[in-house]
N, C-alpha and C. Protein backbone atom coordinates (compact mmCIF):
# COMPACT_ATOMS: atom_id res chain seq x y z
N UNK A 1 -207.99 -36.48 22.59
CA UNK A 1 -208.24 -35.22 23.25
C UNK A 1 -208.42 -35.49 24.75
N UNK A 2 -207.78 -34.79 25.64
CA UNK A 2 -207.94 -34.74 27.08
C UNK A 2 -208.52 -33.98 27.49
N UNK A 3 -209.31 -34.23 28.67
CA UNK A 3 -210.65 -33.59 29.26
C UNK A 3 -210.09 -33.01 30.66
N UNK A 4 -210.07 -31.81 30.85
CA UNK A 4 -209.82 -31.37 31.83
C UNK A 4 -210.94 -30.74 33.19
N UNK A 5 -210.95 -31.30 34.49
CA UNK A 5 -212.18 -30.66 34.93
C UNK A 5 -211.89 -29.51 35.70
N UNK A 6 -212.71 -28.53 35.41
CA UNK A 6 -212.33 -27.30 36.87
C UNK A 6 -213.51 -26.55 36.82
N UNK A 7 -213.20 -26.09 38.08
CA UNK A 7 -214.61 -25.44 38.69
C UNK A 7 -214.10 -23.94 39.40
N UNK A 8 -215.13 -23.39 38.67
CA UNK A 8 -215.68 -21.58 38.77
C UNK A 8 -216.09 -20.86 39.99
N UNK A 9 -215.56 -20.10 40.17
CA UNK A 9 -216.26 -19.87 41.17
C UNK A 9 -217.32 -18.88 41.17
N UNK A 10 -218.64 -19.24 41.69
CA UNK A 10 -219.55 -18.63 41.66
C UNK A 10 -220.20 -17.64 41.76
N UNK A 11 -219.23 -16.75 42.93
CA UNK A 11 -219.14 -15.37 43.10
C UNK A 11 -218.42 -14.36 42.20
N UNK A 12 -217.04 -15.00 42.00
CA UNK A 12 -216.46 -14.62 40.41
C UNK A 12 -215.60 -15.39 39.74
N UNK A 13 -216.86 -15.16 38.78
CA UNK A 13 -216.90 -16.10 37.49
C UNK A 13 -215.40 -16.37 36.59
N UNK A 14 -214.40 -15.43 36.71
CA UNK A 14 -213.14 -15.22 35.96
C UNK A 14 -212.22 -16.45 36.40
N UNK A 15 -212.87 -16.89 38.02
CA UNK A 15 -211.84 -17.11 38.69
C UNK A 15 -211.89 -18.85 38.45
N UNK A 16 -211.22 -19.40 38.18
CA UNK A 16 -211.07 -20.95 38.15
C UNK A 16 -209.94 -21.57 39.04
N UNK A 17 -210.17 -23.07 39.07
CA UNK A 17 -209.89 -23.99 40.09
C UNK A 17 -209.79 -24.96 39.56
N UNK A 18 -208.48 -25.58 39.95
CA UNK A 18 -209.07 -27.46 39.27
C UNK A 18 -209.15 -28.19 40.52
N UNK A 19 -209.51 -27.50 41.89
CA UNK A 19 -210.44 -28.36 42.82
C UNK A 19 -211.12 -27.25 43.11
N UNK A 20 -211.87 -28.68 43.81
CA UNK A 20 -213.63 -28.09 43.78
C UNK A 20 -213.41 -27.36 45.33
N UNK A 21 -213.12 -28.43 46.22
CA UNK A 21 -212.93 -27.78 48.03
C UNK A 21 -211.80 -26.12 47.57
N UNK A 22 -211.39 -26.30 46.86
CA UNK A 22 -210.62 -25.15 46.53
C UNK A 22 -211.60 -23.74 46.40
N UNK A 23 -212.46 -23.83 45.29
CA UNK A 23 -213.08 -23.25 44.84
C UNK A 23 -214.63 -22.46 46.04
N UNK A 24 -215.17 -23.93 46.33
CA UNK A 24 -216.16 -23.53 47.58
C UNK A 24 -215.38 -23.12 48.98
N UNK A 25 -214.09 -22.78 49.09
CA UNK A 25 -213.08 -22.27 49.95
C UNK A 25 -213.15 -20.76 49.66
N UNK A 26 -213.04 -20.24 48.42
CA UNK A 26 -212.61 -19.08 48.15
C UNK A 26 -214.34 -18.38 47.77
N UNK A 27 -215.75 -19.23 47.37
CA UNK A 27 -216.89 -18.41 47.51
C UNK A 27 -217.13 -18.32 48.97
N UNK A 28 -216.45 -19.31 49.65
CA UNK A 28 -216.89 -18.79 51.30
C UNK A 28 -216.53 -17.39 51.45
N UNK A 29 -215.06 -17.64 51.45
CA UNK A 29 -214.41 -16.16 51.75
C UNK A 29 -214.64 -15.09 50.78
N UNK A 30 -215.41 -14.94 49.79
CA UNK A 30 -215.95 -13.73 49.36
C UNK A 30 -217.28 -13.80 49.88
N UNK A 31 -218.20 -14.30 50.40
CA UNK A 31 -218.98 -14.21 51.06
C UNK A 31 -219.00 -13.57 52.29
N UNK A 32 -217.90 -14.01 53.11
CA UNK A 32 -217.84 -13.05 54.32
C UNK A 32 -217.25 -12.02 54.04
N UNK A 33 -216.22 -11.95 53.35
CA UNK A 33 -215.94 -10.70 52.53
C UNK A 33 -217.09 -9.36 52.30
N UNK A 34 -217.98 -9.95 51.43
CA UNK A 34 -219.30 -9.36 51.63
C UNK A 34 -220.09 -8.65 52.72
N UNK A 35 -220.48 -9.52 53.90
CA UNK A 35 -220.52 -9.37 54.87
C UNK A 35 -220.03 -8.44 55.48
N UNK A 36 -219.57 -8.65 55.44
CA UNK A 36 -218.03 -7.90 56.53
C UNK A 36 -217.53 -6.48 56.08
N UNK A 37 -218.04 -5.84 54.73
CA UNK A 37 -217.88 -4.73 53.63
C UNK A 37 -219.48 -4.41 54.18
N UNK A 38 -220.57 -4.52 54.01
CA UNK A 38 -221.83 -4.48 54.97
C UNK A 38 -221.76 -4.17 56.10
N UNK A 39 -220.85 -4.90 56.85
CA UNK A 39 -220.89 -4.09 58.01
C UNK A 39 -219.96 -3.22 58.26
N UNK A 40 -219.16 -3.06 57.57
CA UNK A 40 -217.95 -2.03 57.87
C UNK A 40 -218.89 -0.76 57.64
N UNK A 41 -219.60 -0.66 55.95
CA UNK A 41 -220.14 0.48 55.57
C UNK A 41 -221.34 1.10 56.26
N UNK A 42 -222.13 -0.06 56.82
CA UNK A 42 -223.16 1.28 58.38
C UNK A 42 -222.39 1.70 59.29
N UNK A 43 -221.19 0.55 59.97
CA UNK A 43 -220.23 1.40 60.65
C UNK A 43 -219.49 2.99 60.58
N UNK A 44 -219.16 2.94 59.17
CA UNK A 44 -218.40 3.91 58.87
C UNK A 44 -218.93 4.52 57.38
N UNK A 45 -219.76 4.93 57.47
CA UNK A 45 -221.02 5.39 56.38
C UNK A 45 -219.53 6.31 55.20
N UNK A 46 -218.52 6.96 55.81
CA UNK A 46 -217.99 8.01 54.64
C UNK A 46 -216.96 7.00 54.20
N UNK A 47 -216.88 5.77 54.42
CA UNK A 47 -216.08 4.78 53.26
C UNK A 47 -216.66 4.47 52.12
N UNK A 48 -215.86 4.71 51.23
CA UNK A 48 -216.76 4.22 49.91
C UNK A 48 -216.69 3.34 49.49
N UNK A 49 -217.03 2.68 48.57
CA UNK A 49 -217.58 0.93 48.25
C UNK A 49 -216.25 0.58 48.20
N UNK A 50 -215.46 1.11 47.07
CA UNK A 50 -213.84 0.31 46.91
C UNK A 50 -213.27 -0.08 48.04
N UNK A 51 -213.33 0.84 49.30
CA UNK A 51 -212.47 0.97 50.66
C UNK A 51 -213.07 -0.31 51.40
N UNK A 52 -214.51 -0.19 51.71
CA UNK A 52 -214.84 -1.37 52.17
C UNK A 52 -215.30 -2.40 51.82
N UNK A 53 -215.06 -2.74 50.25
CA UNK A 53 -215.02 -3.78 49.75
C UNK A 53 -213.44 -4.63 50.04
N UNK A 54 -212.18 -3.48 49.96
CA UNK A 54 -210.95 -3.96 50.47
C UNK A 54 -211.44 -4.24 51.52
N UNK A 55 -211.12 -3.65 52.55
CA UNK A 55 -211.37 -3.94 54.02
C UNK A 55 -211.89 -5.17 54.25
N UNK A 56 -213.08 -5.63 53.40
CA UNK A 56 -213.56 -7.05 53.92
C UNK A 56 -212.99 -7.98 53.28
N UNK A 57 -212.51 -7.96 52.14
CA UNK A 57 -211.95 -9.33 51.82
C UNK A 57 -210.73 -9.56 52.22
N UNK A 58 -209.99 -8.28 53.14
CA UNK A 58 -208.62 -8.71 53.85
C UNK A 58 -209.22 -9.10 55.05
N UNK A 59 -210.55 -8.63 55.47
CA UNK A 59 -210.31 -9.27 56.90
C UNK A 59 -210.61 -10.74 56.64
N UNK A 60 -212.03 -11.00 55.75
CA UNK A 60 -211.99 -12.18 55.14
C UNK A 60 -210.71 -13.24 55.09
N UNK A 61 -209.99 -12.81 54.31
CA UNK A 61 -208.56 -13.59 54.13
C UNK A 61 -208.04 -13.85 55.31
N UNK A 62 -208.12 -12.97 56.23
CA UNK A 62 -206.92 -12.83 57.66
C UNK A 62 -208.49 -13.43 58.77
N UNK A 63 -208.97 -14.60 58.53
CA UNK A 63 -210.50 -14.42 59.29
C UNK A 63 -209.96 -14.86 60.74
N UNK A 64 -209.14 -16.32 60.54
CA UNK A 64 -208.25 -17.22 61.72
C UNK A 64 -207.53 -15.75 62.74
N UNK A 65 -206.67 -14.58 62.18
CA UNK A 65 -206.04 -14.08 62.86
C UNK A 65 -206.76 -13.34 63.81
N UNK A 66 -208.28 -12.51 63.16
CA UNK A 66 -208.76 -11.39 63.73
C UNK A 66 -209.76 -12.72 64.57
N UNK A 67 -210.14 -13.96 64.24
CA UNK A 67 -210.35 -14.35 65.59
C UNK A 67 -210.06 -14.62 66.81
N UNK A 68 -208.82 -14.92 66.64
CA UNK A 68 -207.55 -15.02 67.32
C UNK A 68 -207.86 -14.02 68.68
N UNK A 69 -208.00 -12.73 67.52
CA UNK A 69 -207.92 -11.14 68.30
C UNK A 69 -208.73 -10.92 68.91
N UNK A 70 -209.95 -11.41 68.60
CA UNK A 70 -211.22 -11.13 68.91
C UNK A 70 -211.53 -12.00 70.23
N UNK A 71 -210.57 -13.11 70.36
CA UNK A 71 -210.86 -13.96 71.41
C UNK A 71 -209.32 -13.46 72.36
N UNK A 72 -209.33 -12.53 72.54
CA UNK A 72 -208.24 -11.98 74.17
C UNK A 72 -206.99 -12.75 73.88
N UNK A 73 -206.68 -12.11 72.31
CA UNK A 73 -205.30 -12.81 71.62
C UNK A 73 -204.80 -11.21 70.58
N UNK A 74 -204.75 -10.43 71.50
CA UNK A 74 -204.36 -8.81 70.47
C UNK A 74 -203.50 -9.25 69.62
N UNK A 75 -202.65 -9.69 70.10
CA UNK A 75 -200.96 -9.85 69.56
C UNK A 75 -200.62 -10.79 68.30
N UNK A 76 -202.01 -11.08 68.10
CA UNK A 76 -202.23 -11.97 67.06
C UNK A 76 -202.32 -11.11 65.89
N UNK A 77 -202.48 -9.83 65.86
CA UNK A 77 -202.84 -9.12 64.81
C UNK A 77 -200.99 -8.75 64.09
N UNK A 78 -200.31 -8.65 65.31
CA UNK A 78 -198.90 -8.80 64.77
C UNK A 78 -198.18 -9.70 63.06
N UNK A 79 -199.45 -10.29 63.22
CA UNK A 79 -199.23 -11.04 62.02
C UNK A 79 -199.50 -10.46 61.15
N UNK A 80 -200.58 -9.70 60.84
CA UNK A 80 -200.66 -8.93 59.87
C UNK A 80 -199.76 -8.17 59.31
N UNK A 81 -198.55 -7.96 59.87
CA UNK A 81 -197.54 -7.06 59.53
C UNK A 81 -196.23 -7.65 59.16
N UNK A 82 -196.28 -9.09 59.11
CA UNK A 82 -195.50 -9.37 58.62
C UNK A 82 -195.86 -9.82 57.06
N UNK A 83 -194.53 -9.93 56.29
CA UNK A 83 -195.09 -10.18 54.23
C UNK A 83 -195.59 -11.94 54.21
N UNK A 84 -196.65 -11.74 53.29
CA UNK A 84 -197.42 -12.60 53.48
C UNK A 84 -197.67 -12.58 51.95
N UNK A 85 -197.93 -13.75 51.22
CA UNK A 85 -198.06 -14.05 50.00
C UNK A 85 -199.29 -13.89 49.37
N UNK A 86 -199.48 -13.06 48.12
CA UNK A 86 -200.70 -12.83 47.77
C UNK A 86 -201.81 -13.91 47.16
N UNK A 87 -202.63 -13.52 46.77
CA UNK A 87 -203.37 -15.13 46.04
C UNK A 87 -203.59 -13.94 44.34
């Protein structure tokens, strides 16, 4: 019998990995995900949970680009519009 190892991720549980840096990669980014759905929703109080639960885990995902943006690089957001592969 062969033993296989993989690891869960902690935020959600469904989700498996057979690496670990993999795994503590993707509770980061639902973490800021989190975050970032927190702050969207005092921002914009008439979004409802679904909307800014999306909202943060794409900005989450896209974190490199909107810093990009955020640092006097607009044109960086251009990326967002091009097709980009889902997870």
């Amino acid at each position: 019998m062969a033993v296989e190892v993989v690891y869960r991720s902690s935020r959600d549980p469904e989700r498996l990995f057979m690496d670990k840096a993999e795994a503590d990669r993707y509770d980061k980014m639902l973490e800021l995900a989190e975050a970032l759905s927190d702050a969207l929703h005092k921002a914009v109080p008439s979004l409802n949970e679904e909307q800014v639960e999306e909202l943060g885990i794409f900005m989450a995902k896209n974190r490199d680009t909107f810093a990009r943006a955020f640092k006097n690089q607009p044109e960086a957001l251009a990326e967002l519009n091009a097709p980009a592969d889902e997870d």
